[in-house]
Protein backbone atom coordinates (compact mmCIF):
# COMPACT_ATOMS: atom_id res chain seq x y z
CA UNK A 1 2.05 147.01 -128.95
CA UNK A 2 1.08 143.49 -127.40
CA UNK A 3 0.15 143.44 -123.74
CA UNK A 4 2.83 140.80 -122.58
CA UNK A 5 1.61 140.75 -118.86
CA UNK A 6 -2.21 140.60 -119.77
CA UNK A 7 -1.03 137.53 -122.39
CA UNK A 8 1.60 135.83 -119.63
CA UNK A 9 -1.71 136.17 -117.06
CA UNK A 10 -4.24 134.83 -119.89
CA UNK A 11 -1.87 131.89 -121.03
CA UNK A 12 -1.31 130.45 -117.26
CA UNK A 13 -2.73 127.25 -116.25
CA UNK A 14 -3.90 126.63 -120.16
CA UNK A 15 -2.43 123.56 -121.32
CA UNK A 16 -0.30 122.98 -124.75
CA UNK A 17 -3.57 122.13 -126.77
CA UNK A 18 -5.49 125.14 -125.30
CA UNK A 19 -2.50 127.49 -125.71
CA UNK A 20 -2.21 126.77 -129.31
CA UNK A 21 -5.31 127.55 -129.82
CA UNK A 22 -5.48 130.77 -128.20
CA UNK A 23 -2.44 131.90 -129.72
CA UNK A 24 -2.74 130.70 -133.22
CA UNK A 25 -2.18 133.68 -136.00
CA UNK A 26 -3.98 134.41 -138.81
CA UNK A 27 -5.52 132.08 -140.81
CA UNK A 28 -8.72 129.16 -140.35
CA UNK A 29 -8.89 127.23 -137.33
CA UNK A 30 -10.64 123.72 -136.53
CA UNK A 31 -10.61 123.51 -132.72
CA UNK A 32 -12.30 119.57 -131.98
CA UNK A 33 -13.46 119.80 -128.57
CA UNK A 34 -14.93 116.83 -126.58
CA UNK A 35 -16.94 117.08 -122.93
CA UNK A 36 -14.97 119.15 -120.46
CA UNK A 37 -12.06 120.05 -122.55
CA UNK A 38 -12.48 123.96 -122.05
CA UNK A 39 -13.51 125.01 -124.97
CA UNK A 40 -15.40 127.54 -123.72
CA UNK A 41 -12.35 128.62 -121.82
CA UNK A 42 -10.20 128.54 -125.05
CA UNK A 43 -12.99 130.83 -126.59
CA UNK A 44 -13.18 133.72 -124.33
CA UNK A 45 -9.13 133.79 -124.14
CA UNK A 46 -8.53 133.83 -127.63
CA UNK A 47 -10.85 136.72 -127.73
CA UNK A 48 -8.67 138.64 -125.34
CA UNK A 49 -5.32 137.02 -126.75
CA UNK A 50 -6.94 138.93 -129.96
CA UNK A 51 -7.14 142.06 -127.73
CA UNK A 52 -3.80 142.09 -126.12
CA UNK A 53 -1.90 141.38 -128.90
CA UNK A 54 -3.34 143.90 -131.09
CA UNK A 55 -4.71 141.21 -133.99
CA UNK A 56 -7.96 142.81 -133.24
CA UNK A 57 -10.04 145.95 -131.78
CA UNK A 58 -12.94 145.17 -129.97
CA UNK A 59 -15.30 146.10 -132.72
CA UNK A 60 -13.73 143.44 -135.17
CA UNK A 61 -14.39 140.29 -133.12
CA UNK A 62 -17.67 138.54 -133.72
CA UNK A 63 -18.30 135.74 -131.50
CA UNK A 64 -21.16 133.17 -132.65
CA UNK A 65 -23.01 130.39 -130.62
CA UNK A 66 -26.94 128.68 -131.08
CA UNK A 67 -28.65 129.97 -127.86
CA UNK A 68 -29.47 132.97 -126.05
CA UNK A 69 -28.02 131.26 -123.07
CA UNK A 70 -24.70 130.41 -124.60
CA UNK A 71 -24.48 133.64 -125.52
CA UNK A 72 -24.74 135.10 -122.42
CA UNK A 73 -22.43 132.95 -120.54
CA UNK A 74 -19.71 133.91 -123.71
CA UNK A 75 -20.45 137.30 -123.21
CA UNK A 76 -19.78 137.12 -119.36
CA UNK A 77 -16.61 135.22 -119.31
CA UNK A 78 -15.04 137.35 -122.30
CA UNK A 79 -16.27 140.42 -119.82
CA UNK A 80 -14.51 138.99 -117.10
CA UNK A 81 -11.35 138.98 -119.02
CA UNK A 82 -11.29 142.26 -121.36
CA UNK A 83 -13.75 143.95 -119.65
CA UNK A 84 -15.85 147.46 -120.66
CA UNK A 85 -14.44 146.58 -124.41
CA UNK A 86 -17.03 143.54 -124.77
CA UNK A 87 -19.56 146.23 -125.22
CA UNK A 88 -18.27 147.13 -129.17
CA UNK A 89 -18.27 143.27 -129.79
CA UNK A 90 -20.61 141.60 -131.81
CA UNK A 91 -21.22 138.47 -129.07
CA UNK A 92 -24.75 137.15 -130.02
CA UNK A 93 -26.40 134.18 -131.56
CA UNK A 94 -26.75 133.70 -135.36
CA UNK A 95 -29.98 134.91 -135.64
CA UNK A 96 -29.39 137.44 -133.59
CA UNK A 97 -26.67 138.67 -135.76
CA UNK A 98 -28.25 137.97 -139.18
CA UNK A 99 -31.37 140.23 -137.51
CA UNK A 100 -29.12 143.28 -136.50
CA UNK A 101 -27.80 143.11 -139.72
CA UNK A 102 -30.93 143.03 -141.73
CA UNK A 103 -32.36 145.95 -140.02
CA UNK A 104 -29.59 147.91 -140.67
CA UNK A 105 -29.83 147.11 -144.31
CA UNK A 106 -33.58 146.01 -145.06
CA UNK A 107 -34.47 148.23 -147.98
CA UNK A 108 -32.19 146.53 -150.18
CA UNK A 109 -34.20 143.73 -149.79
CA UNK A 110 -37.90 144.89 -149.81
CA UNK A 111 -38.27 145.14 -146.14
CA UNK A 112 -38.53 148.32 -143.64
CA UNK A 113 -36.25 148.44 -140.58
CA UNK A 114 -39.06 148.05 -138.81
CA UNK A 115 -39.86 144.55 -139.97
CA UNK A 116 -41.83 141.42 -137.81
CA UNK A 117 -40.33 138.57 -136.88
CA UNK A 118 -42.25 135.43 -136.63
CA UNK A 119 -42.06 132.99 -134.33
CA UNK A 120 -43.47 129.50 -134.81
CA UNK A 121 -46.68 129.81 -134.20
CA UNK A 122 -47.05 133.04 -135.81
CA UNK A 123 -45.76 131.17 -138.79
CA UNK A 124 -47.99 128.10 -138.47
CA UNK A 125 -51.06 130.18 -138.50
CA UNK A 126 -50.07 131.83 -141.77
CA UNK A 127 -49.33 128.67 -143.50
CA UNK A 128 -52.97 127.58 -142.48
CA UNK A 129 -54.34 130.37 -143.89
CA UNK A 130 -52.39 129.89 -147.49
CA UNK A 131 -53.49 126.29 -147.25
CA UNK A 132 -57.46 127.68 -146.63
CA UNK A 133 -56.92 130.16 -149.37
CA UNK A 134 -55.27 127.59 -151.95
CA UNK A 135 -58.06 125.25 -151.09
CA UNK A 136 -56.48 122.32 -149.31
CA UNK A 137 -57.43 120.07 -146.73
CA UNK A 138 -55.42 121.06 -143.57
CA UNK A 139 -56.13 118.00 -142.43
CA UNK A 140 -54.37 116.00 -145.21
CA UNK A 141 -51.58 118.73 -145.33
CA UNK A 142 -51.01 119.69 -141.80
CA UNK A 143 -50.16 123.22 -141.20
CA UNK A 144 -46.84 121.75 -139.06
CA UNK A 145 -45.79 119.06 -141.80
CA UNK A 146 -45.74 122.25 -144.21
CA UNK A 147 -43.60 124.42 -141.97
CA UNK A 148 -40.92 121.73 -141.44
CA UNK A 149 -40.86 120.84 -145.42
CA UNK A 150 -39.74 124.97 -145.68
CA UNK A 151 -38.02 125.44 -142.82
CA UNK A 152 -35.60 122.57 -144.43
CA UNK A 153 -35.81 124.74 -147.54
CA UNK A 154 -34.87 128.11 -146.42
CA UNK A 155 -32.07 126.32 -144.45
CA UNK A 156 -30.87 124.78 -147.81
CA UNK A 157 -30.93 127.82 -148.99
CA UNK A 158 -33.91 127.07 -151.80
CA UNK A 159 -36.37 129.72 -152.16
CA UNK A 160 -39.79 128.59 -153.21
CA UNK A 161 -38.90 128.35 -156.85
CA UNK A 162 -35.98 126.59 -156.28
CA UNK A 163 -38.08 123.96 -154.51
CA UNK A 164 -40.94 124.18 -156.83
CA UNK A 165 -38.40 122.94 -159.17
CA UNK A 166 -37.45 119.57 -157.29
CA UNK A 167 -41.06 118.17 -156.15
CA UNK A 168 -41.29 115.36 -157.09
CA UNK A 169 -44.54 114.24 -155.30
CA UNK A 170 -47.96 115.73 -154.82
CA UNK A 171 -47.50 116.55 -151.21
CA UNK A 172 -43.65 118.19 -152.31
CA UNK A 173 -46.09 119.87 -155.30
CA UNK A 174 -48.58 121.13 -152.35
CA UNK A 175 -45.86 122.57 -150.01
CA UNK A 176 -44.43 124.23 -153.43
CA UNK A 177 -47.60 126.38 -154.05
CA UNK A 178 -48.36 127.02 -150.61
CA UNK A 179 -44.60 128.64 -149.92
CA UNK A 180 -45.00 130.51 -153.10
CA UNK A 181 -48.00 132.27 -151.37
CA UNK A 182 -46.36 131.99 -148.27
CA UNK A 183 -43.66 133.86 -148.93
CA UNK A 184 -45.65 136.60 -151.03
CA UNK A 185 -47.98 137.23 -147.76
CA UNK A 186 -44.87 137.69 -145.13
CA UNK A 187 -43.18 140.01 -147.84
CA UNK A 188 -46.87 141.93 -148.45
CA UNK A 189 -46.98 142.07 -144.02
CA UNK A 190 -43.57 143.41 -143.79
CA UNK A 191 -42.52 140.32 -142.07
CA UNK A 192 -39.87 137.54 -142.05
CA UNK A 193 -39.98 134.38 -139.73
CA UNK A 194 -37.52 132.59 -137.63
CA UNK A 195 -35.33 130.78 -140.99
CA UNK A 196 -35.59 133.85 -142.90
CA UNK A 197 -32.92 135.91 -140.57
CA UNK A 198 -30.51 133.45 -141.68
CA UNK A 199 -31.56 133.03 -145.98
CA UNK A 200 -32.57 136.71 -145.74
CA UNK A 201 -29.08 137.42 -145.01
CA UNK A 202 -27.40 135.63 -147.01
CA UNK A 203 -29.23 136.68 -149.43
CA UNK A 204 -27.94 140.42 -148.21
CA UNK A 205 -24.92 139.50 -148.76
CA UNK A 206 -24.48 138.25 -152.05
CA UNK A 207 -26.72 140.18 -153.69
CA UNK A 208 -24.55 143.39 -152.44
CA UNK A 209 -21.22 143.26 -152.82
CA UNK A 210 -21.21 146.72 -151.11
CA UNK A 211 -22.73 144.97 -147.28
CA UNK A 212 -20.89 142.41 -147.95
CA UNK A 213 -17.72 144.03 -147.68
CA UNK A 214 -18.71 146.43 -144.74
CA UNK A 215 -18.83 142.91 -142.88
CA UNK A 216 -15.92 140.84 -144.41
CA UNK A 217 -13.92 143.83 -143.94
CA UNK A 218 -15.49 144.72 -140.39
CA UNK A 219 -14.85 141.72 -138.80
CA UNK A 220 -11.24 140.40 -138.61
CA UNK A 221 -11.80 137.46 -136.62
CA UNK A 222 -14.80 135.45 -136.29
CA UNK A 223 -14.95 132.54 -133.78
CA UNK A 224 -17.95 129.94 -133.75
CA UNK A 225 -18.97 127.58 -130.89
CA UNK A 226 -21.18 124.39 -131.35
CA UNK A 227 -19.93 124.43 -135.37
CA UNK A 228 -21.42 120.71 -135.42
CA UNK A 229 -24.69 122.38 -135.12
CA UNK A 230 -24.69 124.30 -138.06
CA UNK A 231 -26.89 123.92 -140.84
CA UNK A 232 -26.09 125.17 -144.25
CA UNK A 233 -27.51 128.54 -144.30
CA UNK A 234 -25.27 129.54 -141.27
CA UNK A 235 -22.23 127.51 -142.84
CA UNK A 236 -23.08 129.85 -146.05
CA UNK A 237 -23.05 133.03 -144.01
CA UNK A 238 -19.66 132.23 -142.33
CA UNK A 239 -18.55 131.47 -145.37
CA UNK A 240 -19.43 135.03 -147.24
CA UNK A 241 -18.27 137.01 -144.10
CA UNK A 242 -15.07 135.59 -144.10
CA UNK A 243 -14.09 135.73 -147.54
CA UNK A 244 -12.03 138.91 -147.13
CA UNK A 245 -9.94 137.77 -143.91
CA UNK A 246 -10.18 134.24 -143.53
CA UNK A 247 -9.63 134.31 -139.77
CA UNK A 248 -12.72 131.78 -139.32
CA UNK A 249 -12.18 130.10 -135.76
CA UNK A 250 -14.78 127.17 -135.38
CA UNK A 251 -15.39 125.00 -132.70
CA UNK A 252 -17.09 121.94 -132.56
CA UNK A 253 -17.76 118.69 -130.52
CA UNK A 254 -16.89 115.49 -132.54
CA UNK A 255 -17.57 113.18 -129.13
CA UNK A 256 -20.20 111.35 -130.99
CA UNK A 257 -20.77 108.02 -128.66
CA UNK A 258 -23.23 105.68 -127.48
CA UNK A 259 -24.01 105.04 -123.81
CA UNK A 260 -22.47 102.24 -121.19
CA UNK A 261 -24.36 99.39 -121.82
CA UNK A 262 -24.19 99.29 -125.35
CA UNK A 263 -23.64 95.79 -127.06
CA UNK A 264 -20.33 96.19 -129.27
CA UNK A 265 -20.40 92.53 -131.70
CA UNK A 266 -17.07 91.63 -131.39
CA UNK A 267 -14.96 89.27 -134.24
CA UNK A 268 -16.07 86.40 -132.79
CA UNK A 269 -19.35 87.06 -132.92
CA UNK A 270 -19.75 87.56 -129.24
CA UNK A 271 -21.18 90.48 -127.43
CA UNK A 272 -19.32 92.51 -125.23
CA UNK A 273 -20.65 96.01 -123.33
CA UNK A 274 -18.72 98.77 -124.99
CA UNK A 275 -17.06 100.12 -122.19
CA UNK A 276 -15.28 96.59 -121.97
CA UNK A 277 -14.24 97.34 -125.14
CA UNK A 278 -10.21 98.36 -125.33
CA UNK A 279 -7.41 99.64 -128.04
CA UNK A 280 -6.18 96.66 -129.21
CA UNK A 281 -9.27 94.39 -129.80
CA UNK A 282 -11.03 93.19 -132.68
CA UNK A 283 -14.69 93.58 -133.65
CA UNK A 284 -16.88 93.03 -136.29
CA UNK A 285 -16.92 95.54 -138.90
CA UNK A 286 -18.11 95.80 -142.53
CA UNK A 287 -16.16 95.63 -145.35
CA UNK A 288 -18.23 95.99 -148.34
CA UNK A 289 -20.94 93.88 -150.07
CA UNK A 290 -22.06 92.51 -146.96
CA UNK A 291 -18.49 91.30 -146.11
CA UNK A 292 -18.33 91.56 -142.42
CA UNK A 293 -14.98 90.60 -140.80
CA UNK A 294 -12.74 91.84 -137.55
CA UNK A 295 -11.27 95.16 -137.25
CA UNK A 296 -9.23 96.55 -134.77
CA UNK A 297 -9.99 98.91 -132.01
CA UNK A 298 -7.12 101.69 -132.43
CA UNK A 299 -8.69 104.52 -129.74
CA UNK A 300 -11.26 104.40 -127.58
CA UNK A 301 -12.61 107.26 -126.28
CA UNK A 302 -15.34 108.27 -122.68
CA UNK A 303 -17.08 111.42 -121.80
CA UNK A 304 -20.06 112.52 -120.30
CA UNK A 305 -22.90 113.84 -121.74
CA UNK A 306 -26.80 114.63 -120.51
CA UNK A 307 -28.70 114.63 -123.79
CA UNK A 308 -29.10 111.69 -125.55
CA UNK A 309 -31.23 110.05 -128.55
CA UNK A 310 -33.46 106.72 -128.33
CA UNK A 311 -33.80 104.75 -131.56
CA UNK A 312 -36.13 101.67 -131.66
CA UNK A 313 -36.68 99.82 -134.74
CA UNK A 314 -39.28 97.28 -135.96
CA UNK A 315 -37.24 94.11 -134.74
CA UNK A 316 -36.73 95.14 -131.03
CA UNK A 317 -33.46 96.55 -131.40
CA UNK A 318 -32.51 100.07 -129.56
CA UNK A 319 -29.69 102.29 -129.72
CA UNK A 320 -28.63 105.21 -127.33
CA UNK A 321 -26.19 107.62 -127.79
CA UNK A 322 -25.57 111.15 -127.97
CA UNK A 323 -27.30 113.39 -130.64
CA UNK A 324 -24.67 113.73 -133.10
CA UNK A 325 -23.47 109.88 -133.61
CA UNK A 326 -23.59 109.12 -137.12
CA UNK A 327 -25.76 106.22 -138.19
CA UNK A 328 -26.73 104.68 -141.53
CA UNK A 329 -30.01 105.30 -141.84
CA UNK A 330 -32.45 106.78 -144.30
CA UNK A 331 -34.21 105.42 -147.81
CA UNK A 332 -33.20 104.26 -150.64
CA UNK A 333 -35.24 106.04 -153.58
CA UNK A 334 -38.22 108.10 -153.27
CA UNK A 335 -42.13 107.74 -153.72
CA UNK A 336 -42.08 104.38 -153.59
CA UNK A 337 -45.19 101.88 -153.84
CA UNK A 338 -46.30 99.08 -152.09
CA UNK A 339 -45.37 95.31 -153.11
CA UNK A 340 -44.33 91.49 -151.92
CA UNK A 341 -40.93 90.81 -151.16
CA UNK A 342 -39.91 89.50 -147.72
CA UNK A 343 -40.29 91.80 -144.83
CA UNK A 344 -36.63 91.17 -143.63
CA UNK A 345 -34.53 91.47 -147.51
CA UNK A 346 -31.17 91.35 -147.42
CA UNK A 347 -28.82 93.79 -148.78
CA UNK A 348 -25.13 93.91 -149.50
CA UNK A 349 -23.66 96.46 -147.63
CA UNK A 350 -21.05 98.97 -149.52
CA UNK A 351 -19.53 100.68 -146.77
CA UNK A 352 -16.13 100.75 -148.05
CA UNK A 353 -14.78 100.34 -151.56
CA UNK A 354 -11.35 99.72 -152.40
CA UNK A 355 -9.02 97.14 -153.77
CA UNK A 356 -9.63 93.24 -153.48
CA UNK A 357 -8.20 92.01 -150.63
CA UNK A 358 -6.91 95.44 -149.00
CA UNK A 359 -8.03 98.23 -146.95
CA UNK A 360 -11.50 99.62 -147.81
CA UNK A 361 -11.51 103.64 -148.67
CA UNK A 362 -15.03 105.16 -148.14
CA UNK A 363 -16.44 106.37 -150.67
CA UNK A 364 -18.72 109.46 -150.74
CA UNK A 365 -20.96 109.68 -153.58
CA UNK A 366 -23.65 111.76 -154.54
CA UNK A 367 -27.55 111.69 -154.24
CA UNK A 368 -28.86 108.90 -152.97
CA UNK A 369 -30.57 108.67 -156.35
CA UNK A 370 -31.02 104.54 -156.05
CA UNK A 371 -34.09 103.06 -156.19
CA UNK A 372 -35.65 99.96 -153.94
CA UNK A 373 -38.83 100.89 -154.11
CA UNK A 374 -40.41 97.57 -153.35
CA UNK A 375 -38.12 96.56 -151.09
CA UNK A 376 -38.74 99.61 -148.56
CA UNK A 377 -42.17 99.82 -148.96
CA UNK A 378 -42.28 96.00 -147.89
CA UNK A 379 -40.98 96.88 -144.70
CA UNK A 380 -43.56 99.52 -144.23
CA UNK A 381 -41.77 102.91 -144.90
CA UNK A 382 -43.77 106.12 -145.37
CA UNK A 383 -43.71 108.59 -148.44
CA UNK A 384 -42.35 111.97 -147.12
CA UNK A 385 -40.33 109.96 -144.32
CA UNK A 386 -37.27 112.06 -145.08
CA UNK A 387 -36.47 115.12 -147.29
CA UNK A 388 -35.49 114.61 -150.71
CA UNK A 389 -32.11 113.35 -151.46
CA UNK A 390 -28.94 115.74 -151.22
CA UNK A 391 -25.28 115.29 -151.63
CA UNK A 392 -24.32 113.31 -148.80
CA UNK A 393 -21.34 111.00 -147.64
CA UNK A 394 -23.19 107.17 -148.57
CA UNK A 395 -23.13 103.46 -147.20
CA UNK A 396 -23.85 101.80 -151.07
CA UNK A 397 -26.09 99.21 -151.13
CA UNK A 398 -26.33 96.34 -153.28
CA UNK A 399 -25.99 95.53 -157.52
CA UNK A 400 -28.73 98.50 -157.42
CA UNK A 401 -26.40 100.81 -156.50
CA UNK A 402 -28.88 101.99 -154.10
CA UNK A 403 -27.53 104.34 -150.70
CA UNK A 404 -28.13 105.20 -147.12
CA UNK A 405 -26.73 108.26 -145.85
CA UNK A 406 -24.74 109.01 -142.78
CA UNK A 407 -27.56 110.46 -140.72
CA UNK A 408 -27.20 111.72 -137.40
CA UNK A 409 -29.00 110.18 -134.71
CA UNK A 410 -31.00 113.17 -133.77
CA UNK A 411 -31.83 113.65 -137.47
CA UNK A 412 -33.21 109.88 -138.25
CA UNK A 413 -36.77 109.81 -138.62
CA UNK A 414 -39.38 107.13 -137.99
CA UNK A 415 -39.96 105.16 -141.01
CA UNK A 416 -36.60 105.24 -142.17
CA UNK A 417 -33.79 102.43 -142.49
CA UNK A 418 -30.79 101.07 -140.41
CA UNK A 419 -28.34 98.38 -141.55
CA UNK A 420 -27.89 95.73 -138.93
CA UNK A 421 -25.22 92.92 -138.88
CA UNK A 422 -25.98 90.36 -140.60
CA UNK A 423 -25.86 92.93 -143.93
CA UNK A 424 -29.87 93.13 -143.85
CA UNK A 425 -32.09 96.13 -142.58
CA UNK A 426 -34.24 97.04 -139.86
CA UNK A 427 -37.58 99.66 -140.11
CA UNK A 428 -36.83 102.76 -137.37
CA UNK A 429 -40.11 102.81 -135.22
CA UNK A 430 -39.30 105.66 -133.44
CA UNK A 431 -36.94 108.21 -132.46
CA UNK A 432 -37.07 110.20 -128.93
CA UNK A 433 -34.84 112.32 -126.70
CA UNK A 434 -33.59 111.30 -123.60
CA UNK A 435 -31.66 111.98 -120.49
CA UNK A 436 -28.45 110.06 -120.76
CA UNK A 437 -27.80 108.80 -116.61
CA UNK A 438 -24.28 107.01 -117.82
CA UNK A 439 -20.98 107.50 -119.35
CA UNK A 440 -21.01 107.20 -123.15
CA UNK A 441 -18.27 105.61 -124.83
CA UNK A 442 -17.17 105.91 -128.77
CA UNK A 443 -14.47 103.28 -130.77
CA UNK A 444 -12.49 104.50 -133.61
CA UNK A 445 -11.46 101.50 -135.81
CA UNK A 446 -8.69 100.96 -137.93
CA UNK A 447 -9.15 101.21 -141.49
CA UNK A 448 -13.25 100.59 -141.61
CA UNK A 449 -14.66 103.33 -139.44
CA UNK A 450 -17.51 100.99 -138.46
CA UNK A 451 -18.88 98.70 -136.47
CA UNK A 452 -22.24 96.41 -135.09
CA UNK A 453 -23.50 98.41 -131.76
CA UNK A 454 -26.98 96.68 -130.19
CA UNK A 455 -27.10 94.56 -133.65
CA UNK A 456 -26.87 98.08 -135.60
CA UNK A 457 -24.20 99.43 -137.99
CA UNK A 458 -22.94 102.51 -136.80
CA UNK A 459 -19.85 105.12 -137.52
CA UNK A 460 -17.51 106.03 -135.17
CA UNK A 461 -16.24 109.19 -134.39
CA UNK A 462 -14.27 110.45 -137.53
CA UNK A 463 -17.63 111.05 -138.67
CA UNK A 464 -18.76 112.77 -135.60
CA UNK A 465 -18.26 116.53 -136.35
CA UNK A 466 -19.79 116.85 -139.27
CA UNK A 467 -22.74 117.99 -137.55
CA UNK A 468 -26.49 118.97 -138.27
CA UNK A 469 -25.35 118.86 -142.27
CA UNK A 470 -22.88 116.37 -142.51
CA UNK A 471 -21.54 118.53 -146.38
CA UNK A 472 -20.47 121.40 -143.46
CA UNK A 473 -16.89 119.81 -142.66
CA UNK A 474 -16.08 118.33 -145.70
CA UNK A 475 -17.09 121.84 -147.50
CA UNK A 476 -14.83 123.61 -144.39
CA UNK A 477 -11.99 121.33 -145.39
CA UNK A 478 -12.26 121.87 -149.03
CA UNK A 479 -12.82 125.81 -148.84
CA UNK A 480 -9.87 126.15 -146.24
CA UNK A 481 -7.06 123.44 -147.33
CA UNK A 482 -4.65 125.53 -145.02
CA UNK A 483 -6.69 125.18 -141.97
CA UNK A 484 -5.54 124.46 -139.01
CA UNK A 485 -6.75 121.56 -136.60
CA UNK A 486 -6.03 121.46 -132.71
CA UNK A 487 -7.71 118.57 -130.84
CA UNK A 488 -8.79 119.56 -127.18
CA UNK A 489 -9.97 116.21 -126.15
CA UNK A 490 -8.30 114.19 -123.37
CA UNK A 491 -8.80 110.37 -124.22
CA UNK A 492 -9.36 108.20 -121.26
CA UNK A 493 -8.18 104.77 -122.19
């Protein structure tokens, strides 16, 4: 029977958004939390909601989030509230969980119980030795510049054949052979590193239908904090555990923005600091093939946040804003080679694509398989930049065809490209964190979804939660069309 006095004394002082949330049923939820809009809150009380009104036993609540720390301060508030029970919850990390469940089930895969984990050093220091033992240069191929190229593999879910089979350069060709005999040696030590909790147990899990329904059966809710975070290997674990149930409660921060100061090009071509910016005005936006004309300003939305990323480019330009605003930025084409063309080209700028004359639909295509290989090496871009090309949402360029990705700002790398303004491109010289001192500020505008911040083409915020792999909402979306979407965020203007 429900606990109607523990839920009356859980649901006061929540307001409607936050009570929603908490009380939802069964089913997927997409919570859309910005700065100081309680989501934490709205976590730990739908885990005792779950309690007192019987959807759950203690033991069938897993609660995810990215750091030890987070997962501590979950653990403590959701004690406060449903006290001695938080003891049979599963209130961890994700590698946390992925390790308690691989010891528990190890054999299957090869492994002891009793298995190493490796940190990153531990790791590094390996991958020297299979580049001493292969007989490369460590100097050429840095032990750290192999790491990265498999940590990005094992959280794409590509095992070293899998990648062998998409090099497509001799430095890809290197990294192939040395995490072929990377991967043998951990196995041969008994050991797994940091990105193997996560593939490893996946891997447990669809390879055994048998674990995988102890878990998708186990757990009857699952919440997950941070969701923008989440790279694919963690989206493809939630995914497999919730198959059964489909109570799959994520959370996520979509308050993607760029900090007071910023320089918002506005339809007349003037510049105006974006926190001047209000609902109502218009601003220069692109419309497709380098068509840039006003827009209007429907929302605009302020928050405060303490991390931040730093972009500089070639041409002086440099954008702040919070780690998970969306650029366009990346390369167009792979293992390119130098030649002339002008150091500034010009592109034409697909952003949007729809009928003559009317409102532009985005288009999302696939690849970023377009090649202007003389064009970016003019500007001075690097082989091995970025990672090889995946199915991402696009910004088409040109009669080419050619693409830049949406890109997060704390995922743009030196060496890469940003569109600017006047429908040309700018070289990213580098990319640093920093410690944001101001408000930051975000526009969402009407029809284009874009718009010229500090001389720079940027997204706004409907692009926002898609997180450290941008195919994690849009695959949420598309594996849960019933799911349901409560926005916490208060907007300020």
């Amino acid at each position: 029977m429900p606990d109607t006095t523990t839920i009356d004394h859980l649901l006061a002082g929540l307001n409607g958004p936050q009570r929603e949330a908490v009380t939802y049923g069964e089913g997927p939820l997409l919570i859309l939390a910005g700065a100081g809009s309680g989501k934490t809150r709205v976590l730990t009380h739908r885990i005792a909601y779950l309690l007192a009104s019987g959807a759950a036993q203690a033991n069938e609540i897993l609660a995810i989030t990215f750091t030890n720390k987070a997962a501590q301060e979950m653990r403590d508030r959701a004690a406060y509230l449903v006290g001695r029970r938080i003891r049979a919850m599963w209130v961890m990390t994700f590698h946390a969980a992925c390790a308690r469940m691989l010891r528990a089930h190890a054999e299957r895969l090869g492994y002891t119980r009793r298995f190493s984990i490796y940190d990153q050093a531990d790791s590094r220091r390996l991958i020297k030795r299979c580049l001493d033992d292969l007989g490369f240069d460590p100097k050429r191929f840095t032990p750290a510049a192999v790491q990265a190229q498999i940590s990005d593999a094992k959280n794409k879910l590509r095992d070293a054949d899998a990648y062998g089979r998409m090099v497509g350069s001799f430095f890809e060709q290197t990294v192939a052979d040395v995490y072929r005999q990377y991967e043998r040696e951990l196995h041969r030590m008994n050991a797994m590193d940091f990105d193997d909790l996560l593939f490893r147990a996946v891997n447990l899990l669809e390879l055994f239908q048998e674990v995988q329904d102890i878990y998708a059966l186990g757990f009857r809710h699952v919440l997950v904090d941070e969701y923008q975070d989440t790279n694919h290997a963690q989206y493809r674990w939630l995914q497999l555990l919730t198959k059964e149930r489909r109570n799959l409660m994520v959370v996520g921060d979509d308050a993607q923005c760029l900090i007071e100061g910023t320089l918002v090009t506005m339809a007349d071509r003037s510049q105006r600091p974006i926190q001047e910016v209000g609902v109502g005005d218009s601003v220069l936006s692109g419309y497709g093939s380098g068509d840039f004309r006003p827009a209007r300003v429907l929302r605009v939305h302020r928050s405060e946040r303490r991390e931040g990323i730093a972009i500089t480019l070639r041409f002086g330009r440099r954008l702040v804003s919070t780690p998970e605003h969306v650029h366009f930025a990346g390369v167009v084409g792979r293992n390119w080679r130098q030649a002339t063309v002008p150091s500034h080209g010009r592109v034409d700028v697909m952003l949007c694509v729809g009928e003559p004359g009317g409102v532009p639909v985005h288009q999302a295509s696939v690849g970023g398989v377009g090649v202007l290989s003389r064009d970016m090496a003019a500007v001075g871009l690097i082989a091995g930049a970025v990672d090889e090309a995946v199915i991402y949402p696009s910004a088409r360029l040109g009669p080419d065809g050619a693409e830049l990705p949406f890109t997060q700002a704390a995922a743009v790398r030196p060496g890469t490209v940003m569109l600017d303004g006047s429908g040309g491109y700018d070289v990213v010289e580098s990319v640093e964190p920093v410690e944001l001192d101001r408000p930051v500020y975000d526009l969402d505008i009407e029809s284009t979804h874009n718009f010229v911040a500090n001389g720079i083409v940027t997204h706004n915020s409907i692009y926002g939660f898609r997180g450290a792999d941008i195919r994690n909402i849009l695959d949420f979306e598309d594996y849960y069309p019933d799911a349901h979407v409560v926005r916490l965020e208060q907007n300020y203007r």
